[in-house]
PDB file of N, CA and C in Angstrom:
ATOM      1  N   UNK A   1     -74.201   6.774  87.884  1.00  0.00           N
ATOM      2  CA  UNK A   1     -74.903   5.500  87.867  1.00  0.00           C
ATOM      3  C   UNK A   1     -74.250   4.499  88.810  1.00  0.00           C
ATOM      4  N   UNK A   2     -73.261   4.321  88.595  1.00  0.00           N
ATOM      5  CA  UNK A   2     -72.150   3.562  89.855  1.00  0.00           C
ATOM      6  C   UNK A   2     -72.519   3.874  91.029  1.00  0.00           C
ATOM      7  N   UNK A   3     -72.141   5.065  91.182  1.00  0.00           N
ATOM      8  CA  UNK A   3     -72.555   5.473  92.865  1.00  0.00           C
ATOM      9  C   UNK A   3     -73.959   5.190  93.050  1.00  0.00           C
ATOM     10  N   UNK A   4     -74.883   5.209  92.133  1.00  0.00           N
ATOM     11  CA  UNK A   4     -76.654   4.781  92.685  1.00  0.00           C
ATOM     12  C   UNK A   4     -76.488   3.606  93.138  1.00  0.00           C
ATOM     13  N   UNK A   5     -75.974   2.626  92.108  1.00  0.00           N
ATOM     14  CA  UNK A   5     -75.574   1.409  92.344  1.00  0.00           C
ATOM     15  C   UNK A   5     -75.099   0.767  93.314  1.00  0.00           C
ATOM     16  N   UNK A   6     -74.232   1.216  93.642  1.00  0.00           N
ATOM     17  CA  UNK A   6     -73.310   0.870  95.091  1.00  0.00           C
ATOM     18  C   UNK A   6     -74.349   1.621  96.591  1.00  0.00           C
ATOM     19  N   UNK A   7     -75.003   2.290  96.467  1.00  0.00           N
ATOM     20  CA  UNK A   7     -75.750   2.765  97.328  1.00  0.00           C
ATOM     21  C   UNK A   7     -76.467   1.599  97.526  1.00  0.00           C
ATOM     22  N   UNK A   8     -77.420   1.158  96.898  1.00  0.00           N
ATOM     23  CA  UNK A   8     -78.539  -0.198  96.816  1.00  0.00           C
ATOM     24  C   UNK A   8     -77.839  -1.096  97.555  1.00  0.00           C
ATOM     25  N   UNK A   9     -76.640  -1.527  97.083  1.00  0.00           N
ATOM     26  CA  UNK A   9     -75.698  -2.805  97.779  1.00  0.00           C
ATOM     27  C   UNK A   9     -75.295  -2.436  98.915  1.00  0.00           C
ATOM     28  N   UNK A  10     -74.660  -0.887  99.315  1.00  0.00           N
ATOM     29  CA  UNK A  10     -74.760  -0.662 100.953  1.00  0.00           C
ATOM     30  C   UNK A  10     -75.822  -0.570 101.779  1.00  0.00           C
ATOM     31  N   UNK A  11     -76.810  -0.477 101.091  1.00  0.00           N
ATOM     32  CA  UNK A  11     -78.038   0.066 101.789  1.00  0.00           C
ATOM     33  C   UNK A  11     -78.168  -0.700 102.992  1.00  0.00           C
ATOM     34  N   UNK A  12     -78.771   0.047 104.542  1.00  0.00           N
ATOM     35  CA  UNK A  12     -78.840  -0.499 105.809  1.00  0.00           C
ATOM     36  C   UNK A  12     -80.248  -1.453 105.676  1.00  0.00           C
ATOM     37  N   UNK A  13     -81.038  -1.552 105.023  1.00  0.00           N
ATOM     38  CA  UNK A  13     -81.817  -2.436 105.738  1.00  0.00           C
ATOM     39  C   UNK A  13     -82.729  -2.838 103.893  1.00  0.00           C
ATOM     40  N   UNK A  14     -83.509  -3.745 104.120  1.00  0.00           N
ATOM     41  CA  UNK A  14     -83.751  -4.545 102.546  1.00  0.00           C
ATOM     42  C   UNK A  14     -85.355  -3.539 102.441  1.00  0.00           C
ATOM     43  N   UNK A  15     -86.112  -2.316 103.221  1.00  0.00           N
ATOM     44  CA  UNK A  15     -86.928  -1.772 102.749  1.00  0.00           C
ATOM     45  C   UNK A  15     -86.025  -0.524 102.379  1.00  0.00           C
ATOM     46  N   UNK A  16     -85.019   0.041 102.342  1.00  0.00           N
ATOM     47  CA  UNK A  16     -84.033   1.343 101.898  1.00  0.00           C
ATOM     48  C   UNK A  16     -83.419   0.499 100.728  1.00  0.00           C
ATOM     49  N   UNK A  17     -83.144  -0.642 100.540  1.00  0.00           N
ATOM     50  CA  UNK A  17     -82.517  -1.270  99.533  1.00  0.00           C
ATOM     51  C   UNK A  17     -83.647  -1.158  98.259  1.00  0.00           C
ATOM     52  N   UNK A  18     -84.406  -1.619  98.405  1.00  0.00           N
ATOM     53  CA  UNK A  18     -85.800  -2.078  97.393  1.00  0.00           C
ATOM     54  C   UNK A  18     -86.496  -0.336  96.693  1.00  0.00           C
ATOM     55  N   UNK A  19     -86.482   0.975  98.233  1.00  0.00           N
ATOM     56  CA  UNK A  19     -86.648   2.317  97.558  1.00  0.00           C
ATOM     57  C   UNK A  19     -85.674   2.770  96.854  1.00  0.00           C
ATOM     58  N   UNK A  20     -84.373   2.526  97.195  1.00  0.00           N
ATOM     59  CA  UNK A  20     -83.258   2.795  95.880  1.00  0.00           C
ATOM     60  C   UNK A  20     -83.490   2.460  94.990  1.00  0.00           C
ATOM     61  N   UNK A  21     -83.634   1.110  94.717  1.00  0.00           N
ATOM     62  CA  UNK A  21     -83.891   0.342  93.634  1.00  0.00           C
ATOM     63  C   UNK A  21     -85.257   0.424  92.807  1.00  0.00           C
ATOM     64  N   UNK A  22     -85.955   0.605  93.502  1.00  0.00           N
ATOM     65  CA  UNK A  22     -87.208   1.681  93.069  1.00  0.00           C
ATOM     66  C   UNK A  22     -86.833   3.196  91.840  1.00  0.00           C
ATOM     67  N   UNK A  23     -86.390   3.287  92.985  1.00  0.00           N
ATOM     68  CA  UNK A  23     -86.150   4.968  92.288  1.00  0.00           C
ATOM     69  C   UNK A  23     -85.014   4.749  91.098  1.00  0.00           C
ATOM     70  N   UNK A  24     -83.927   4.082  91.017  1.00  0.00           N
ATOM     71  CA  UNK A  24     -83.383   3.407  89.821  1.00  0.00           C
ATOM     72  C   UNK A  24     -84.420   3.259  88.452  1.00  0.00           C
ATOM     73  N   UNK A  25     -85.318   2.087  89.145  1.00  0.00           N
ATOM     74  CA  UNK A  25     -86.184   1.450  87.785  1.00  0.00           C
ATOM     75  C   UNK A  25     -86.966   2.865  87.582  1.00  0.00           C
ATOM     76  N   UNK A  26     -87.245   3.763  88.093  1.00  0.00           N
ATOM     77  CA  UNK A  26     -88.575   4.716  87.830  1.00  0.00           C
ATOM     78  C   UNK A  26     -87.611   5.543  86.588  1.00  0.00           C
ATOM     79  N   UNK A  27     -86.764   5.532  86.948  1.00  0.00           N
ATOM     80  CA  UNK A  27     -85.664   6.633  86.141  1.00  0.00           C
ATOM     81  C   UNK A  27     -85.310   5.656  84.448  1.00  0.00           C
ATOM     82  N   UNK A  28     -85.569   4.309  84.670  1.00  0.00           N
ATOM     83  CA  UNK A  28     -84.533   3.995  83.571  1.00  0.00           C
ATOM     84  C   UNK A  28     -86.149   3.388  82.929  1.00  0.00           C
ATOM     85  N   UNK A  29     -87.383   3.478  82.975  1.00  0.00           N
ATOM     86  CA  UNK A  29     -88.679   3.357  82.934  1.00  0.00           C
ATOM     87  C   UNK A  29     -88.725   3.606  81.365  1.00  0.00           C
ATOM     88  N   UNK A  30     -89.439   2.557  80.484  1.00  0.00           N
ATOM     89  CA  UNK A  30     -89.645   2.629  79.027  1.00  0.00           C
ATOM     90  C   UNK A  30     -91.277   1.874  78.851  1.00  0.00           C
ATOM     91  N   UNK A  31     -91.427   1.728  78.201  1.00  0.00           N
ATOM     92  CA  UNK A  31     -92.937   1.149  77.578  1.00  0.00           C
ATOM     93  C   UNK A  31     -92.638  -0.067  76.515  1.00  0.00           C
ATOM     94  N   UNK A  32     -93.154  -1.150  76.583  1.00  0.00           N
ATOM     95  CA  UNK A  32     -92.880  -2.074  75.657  1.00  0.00           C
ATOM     96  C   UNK A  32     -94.230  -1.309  74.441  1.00  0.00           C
ATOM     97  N   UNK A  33     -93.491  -2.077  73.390  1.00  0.00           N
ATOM     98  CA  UNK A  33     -93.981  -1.505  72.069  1.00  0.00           C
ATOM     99  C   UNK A  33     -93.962  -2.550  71.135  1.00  0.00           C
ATOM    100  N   UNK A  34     -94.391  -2.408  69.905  1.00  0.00           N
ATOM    101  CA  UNK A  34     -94.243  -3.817  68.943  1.00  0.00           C
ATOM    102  C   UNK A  34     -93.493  -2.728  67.552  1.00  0.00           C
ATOM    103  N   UNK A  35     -92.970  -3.473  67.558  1.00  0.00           N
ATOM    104  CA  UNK A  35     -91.701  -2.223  66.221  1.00  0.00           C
ATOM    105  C   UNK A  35     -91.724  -3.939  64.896  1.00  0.00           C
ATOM    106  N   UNK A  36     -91.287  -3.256  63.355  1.00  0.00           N
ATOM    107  CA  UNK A  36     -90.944  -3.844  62.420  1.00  0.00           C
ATOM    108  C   UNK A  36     -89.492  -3.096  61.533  1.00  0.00           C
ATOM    109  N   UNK A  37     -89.168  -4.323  61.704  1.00  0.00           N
ATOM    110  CA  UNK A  37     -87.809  -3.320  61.552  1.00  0.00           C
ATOM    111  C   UNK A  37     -87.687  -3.632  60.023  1.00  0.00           C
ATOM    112  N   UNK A  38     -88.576  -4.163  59.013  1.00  0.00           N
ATOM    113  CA  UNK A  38     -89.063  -4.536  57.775  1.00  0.00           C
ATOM    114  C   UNK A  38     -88.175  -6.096  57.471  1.00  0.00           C
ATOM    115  N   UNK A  39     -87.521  -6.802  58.383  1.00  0.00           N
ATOM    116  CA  UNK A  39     -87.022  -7.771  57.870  1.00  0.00           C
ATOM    117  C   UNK A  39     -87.744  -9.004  58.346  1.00  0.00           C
ATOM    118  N   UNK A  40     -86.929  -9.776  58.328  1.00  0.00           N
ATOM    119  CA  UNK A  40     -87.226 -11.017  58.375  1.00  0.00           C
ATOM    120  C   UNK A  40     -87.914 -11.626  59.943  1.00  0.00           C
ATOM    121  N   UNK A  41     -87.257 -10.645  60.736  1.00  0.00           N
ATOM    122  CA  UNK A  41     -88.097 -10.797  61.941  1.00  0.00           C
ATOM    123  C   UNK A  41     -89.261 -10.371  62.354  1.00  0.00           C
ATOM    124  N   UNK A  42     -90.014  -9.749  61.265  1.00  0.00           N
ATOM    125  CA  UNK A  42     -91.391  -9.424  61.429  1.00  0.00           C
ATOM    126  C   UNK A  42     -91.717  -8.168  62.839  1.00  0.00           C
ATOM    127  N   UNK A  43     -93.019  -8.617  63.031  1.00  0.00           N
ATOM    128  CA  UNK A  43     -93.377  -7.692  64.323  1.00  0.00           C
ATOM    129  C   UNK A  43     -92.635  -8.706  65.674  1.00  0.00           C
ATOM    130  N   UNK A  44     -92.121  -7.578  66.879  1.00  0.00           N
ATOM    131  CA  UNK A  44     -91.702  -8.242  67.520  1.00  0.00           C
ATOM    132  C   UNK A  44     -92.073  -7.302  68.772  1.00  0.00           C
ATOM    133  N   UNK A  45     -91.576  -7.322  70.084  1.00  0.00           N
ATOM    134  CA  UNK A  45     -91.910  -6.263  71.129  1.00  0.00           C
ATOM    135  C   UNK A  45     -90.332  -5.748  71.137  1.00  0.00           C
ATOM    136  N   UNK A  46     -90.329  -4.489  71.589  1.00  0.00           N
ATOM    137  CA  UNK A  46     -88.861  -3.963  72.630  1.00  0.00           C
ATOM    138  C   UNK A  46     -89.531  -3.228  73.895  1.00  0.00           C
ATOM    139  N   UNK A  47     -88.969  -3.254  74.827  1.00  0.00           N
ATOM    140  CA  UNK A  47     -89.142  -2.959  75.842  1.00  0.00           C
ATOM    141  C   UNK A  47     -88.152  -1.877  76.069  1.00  0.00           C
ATOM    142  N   UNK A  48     -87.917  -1.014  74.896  1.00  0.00           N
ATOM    143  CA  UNK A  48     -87.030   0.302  75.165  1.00  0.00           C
ATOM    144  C   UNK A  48     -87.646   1.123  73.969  1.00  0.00           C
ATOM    145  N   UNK A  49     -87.670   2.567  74.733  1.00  0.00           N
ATOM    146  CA  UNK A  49     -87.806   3.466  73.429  1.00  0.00           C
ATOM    147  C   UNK A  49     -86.463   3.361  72.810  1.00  0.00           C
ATOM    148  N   UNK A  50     -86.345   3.949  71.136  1.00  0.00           N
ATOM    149  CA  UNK A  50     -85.457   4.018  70.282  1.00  0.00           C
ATOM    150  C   UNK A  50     -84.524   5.575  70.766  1.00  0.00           C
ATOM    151  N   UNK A  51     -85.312   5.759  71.354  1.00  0.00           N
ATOM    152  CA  UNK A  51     -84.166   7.554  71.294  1.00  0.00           C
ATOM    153  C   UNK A  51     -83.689   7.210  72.970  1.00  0.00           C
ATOM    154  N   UNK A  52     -83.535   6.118  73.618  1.00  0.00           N
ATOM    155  CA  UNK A  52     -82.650   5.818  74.590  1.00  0.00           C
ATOM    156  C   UNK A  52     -81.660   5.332  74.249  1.00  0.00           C
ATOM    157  N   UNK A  53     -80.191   6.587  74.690  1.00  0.00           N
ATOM    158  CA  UNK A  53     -78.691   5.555  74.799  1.00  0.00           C
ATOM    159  C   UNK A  53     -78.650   4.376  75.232  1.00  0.00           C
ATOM    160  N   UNK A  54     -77.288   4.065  74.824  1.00  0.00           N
ATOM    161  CA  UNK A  54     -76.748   2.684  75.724  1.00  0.00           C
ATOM    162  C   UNK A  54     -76.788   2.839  77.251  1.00  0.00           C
ATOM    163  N   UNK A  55     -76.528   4.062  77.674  1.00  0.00           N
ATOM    164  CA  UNK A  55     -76.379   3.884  78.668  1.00  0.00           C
ATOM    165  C   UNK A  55     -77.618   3.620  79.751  1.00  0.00           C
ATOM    166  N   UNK A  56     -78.707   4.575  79.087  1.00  0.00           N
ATOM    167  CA  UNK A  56     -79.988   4.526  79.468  1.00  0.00           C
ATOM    168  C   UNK A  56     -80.297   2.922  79.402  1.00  0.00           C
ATOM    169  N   UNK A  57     -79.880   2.005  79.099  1.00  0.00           N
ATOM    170  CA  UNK A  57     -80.361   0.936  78.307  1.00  0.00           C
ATOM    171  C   UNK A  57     -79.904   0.306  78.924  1.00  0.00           C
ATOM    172  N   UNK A  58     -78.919   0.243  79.636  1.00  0.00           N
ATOM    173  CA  UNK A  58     -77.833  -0.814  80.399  1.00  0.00           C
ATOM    174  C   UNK A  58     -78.729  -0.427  81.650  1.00  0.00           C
ATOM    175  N   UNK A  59     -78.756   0.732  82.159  1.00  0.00           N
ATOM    176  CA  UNK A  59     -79.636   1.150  83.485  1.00  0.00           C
ATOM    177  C   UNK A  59     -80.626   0.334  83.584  1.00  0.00           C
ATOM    178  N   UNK A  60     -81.669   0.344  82.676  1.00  0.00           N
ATOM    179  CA  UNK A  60     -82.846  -0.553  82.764  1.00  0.00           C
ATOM    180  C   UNK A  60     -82.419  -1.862  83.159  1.00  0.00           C
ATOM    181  N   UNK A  61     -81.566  -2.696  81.864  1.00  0.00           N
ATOM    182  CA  UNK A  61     -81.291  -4.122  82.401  1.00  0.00           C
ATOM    183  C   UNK A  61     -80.498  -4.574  83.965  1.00  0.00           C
ATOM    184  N   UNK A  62     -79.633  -3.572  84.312  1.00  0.00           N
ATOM    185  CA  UNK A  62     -78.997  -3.845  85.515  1.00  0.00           C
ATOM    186  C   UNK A  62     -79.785  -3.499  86.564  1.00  0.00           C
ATOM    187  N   UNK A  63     -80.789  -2.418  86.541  1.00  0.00           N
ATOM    188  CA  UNK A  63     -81.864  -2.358  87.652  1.00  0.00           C
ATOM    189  C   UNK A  63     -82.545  -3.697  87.575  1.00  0.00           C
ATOM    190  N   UNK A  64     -83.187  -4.157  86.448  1.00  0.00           N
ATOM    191  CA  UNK A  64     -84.642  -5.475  86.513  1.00  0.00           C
ATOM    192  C   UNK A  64     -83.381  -6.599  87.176  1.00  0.00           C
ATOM    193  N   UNK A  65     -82.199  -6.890  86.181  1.00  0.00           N
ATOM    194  CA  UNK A  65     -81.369  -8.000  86.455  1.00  0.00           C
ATOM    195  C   UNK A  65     -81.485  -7.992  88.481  1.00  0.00           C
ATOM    196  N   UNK A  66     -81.119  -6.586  88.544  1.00  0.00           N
ATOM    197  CA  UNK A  66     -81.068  -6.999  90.126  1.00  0.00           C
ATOM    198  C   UNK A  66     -82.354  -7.183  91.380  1.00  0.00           C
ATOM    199  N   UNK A  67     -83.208  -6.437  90.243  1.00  0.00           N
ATOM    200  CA  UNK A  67     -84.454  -6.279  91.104  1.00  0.00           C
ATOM    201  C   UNK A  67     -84.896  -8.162  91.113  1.00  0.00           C
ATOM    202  N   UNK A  68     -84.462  -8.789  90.306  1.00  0.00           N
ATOM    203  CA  UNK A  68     -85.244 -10.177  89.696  1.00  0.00           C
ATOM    204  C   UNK A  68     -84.565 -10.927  90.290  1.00  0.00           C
ATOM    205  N   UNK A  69     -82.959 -10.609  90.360  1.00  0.00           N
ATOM    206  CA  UNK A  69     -82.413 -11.503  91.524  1.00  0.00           C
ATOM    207  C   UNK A  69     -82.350 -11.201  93.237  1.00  0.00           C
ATOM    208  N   UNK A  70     -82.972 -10.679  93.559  1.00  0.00           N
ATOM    209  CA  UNK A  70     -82.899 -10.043  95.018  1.00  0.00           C
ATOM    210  C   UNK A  70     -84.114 -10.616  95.563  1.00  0.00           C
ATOM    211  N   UNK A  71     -85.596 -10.253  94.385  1.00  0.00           N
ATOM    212  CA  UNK A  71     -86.921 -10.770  94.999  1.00  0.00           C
ATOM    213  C   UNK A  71     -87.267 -12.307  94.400  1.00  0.00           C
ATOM    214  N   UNK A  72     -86.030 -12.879  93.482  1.00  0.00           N
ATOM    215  CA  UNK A  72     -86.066 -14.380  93.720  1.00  0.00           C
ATOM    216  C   UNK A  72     -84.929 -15.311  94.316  1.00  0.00           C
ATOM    217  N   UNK A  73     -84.217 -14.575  94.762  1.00  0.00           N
ATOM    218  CA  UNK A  73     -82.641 -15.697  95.102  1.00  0.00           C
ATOM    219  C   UNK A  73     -83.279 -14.629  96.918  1.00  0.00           C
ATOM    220  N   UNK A  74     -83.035 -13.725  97.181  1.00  0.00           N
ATOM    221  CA  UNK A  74     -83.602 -12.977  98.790  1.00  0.00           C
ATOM    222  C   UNK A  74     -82.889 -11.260  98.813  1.00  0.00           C
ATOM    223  N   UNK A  75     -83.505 -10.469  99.823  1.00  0.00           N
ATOM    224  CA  UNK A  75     -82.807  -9.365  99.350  1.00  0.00           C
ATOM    225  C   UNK A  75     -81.103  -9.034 100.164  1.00  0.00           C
ATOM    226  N   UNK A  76     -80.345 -10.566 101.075  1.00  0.00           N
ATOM    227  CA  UNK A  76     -79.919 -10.416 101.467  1.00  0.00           C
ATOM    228  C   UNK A  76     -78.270 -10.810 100.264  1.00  0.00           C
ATOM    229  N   UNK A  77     -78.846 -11.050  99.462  1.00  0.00           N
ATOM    230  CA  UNK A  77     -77.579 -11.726  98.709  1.00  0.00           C
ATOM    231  C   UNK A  77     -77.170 -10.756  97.721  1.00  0.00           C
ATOM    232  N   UNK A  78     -77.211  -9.425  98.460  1.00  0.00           N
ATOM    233  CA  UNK A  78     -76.087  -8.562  97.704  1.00  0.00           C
ATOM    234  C   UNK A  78     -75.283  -7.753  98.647  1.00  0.00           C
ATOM    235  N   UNK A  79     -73.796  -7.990  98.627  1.00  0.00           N
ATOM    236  CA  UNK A  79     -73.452  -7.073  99.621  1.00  0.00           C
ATOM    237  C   UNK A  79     -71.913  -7.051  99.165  1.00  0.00           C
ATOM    238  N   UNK A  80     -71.233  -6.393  99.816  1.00  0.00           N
ATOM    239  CA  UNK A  80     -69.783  -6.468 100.326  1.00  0.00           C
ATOM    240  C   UNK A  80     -68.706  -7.744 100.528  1.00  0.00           C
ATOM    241  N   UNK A  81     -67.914  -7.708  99.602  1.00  0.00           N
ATOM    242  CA  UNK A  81     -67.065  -9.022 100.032  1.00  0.00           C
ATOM    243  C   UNK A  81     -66.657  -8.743 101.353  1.00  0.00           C
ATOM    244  N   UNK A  82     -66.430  -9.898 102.241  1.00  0.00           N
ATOM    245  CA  UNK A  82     -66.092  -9.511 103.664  1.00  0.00           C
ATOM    246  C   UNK A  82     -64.299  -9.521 103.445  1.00  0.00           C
ATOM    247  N   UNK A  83     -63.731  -9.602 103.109  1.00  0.00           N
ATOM    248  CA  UNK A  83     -62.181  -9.475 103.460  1.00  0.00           C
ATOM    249  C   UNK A  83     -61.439  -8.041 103.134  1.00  0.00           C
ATOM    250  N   UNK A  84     -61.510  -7.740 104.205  1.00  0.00           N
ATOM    251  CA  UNK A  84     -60.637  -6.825 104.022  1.00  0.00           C
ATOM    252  C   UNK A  84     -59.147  -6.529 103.767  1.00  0.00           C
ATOM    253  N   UNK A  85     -59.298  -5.255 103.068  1.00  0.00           N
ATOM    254  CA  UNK A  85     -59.574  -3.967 102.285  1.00  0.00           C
ATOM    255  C   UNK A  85     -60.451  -4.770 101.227  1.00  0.00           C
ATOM    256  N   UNK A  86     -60.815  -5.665 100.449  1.00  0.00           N
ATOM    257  CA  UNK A  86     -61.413  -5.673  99.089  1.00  0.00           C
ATOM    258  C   UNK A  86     -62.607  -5.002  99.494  1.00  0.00           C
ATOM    259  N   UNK A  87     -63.045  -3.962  98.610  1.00  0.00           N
ATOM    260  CA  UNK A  87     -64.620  -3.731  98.699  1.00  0.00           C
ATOM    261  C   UNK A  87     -65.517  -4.423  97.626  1.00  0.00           C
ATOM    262  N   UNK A  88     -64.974  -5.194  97.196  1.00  0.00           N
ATOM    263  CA  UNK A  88     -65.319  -5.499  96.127  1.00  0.00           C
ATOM    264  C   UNK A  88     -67.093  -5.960  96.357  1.00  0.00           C
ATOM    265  N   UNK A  89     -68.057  -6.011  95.042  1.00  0.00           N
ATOM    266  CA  UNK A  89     -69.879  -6.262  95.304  1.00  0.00           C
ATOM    267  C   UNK A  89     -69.880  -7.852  95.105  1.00  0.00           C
ATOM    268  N   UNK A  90     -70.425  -8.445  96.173  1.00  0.00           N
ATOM    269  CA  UNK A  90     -70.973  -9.888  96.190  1.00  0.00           C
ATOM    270  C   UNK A  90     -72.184 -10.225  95.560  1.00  0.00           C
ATOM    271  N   UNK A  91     -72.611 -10.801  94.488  1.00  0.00           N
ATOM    272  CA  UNK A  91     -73.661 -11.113  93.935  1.00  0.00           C
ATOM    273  C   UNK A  91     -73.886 -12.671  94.224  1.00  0.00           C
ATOM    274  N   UNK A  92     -74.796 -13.234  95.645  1.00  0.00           N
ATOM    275  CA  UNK A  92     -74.586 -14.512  96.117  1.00  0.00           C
ATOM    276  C   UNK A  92     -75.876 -14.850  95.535  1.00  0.00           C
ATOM    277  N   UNK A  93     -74.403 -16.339  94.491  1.00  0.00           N
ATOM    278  CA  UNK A  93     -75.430 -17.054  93.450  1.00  0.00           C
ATOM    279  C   UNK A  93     -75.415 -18.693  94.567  1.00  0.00           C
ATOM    280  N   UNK A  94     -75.109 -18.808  95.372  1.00  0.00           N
ATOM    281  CA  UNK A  94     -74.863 -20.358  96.170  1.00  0.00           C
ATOM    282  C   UNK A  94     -76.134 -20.639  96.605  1.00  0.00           C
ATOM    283  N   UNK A  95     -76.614 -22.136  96.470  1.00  0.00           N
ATOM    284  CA  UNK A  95     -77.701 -22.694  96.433  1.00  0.00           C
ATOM    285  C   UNK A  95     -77.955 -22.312  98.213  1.00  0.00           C
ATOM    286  N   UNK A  96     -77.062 -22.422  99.095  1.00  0.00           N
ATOM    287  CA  UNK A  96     -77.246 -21.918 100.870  1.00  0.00           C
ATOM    288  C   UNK A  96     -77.788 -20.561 101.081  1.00  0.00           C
ATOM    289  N   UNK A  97     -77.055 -19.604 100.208  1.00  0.00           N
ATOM    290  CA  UNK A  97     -76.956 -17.711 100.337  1.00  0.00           C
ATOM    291  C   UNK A  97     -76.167 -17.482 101.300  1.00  0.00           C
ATOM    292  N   UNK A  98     -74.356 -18.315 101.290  1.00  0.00           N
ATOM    293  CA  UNK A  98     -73.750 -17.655 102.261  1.00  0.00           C
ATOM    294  C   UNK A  98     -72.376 -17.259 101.527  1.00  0.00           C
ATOM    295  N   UNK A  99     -72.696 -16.909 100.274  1.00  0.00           N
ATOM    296  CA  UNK A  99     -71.368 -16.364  99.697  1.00  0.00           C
ATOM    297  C   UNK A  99     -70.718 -14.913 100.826  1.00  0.00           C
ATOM    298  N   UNK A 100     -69.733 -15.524 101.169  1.00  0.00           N
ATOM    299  CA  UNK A 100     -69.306 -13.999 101.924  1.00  0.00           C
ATOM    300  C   UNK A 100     -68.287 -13.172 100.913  1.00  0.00           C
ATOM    301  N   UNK A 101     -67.152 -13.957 100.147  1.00  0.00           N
ATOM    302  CA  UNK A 101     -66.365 -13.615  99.381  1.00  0.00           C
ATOM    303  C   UNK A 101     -66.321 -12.775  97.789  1.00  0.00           C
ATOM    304  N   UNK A 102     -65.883 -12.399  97.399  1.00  0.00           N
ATOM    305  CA  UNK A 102     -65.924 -12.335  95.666  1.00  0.00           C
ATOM    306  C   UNK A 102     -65.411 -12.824  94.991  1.00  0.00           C
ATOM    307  N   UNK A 103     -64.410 -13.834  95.407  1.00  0.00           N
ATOM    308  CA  UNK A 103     -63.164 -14.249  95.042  1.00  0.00           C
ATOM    309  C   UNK A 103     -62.982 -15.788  95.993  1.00  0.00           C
ATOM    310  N   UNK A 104     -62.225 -16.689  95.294  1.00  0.00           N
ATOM    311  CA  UNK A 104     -61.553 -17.925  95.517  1.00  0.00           C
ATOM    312  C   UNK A 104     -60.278 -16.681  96.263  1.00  0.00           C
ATOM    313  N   UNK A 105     -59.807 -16.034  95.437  1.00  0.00           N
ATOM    314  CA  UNK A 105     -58.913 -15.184  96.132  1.00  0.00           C
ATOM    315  C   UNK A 105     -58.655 -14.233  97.388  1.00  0.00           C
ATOM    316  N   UNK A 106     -59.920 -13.563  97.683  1.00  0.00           N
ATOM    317  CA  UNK A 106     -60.152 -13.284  98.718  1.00  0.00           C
ATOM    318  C   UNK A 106     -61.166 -13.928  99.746  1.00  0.00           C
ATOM    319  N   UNK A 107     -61.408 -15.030  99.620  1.00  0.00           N
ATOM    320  CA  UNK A 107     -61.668 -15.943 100.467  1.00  0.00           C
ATOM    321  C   UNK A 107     -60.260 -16.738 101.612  1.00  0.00           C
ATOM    322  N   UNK A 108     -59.455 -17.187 100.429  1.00  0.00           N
ATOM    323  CA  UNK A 108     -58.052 -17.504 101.002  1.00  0.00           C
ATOM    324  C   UNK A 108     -57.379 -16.680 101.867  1.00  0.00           C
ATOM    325  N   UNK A 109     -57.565 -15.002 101.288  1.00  0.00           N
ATOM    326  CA  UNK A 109     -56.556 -14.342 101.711  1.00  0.00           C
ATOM    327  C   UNK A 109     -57.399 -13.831 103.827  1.00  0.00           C
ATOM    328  N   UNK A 110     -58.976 -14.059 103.576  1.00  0.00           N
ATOM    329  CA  UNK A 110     -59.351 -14.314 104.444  1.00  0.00           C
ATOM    330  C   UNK A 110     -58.870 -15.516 105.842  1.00  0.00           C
ATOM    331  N   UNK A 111     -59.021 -16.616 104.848  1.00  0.00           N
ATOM    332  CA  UNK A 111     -58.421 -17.983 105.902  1.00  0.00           C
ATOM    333  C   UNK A 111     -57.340 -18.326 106.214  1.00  0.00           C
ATOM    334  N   UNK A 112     -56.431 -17.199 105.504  1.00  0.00           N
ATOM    335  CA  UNK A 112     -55.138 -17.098 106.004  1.00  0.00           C
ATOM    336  C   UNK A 112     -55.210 -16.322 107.020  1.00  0.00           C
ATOM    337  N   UNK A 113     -55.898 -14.731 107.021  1.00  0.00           N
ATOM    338  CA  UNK A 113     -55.808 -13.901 108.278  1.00  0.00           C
ATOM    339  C   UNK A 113     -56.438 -14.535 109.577  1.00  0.00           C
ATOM    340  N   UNK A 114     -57.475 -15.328 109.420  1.00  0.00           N
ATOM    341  CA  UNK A 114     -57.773 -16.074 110.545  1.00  0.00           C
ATOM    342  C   UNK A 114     -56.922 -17.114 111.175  1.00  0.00           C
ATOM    343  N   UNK A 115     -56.118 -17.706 110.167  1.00  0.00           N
ATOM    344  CA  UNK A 115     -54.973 -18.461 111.403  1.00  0.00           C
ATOM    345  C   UNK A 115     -54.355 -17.965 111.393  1.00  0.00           C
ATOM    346  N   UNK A 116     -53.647 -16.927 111.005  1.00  0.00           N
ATOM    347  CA  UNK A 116     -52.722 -16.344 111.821  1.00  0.00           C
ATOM    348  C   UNK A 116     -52.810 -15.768 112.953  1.00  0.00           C
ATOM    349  N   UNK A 117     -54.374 -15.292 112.934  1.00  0.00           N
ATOM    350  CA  UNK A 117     -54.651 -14.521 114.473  1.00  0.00           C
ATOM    351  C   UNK A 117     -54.905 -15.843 115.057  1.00  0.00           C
ATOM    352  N   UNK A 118     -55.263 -16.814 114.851  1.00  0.00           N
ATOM    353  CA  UNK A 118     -55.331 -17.544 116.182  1.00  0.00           C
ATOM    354  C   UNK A 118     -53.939 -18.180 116.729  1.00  0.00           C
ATOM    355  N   UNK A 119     -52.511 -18.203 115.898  1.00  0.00           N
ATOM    356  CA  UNK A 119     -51.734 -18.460 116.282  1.00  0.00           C
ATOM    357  C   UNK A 119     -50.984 -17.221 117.204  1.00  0.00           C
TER     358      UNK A 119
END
């Protein structure tokens, strides 16, 4: 699941990004339903079958979570922290969309390597 994951966020271009992510949601794919679970909450919907794991279950929400932030925040605001070695995944929440970093920490450790090369 990781490695699908990290594929989407490397992906070369935002129509190979969106068929990953495609093929993600097709896989983690459930039917909303109206269930009573006899209490106090009456009839309600789930949007998961009952004989899906957690894990199956986390798949679904982390595919929509990303599919929902990509085709409303843009599909460019997922990527790679830029400082290297971190590989760490950028999820750019900034009102601009120019988070490059993952980190206050590797942002610094960035603006340090830049003056030093210019000195």
């Amino acid at each position: 699941m990781i490695d699908d994951w990290l594929a989407i966020v490397d992906a070369p271009s935002d129509r190979e990004r969106a068929g990953l992510l495609n093929e993600q949601m097709a896989k983690a794919a459930a039917y909303p339903r109206l269930v009573d679970h006899g209490d106090e909450e009456g009839w309600h919907l789930h949007y998961r079958d009952d004989r899906q794991s957690l894990p199956q279950v986390l798949r679904s929400v982390i595919c929509v979570g990303t599919a929902l932030h990509l085709t409303t925040r843009g599909m460019h605001r997922l990527r790679r922290c830029e400082a290297a070695p971190c590989t760490n995944v950028v999820v750019d929440t900034t009102r601009n969309g120019r988070q490059r970093y993952c980190s206050v920490r590797c942002a610094n450790r960035a603006a340090v390597r830049r003056h030093r090369e210019r000195r």
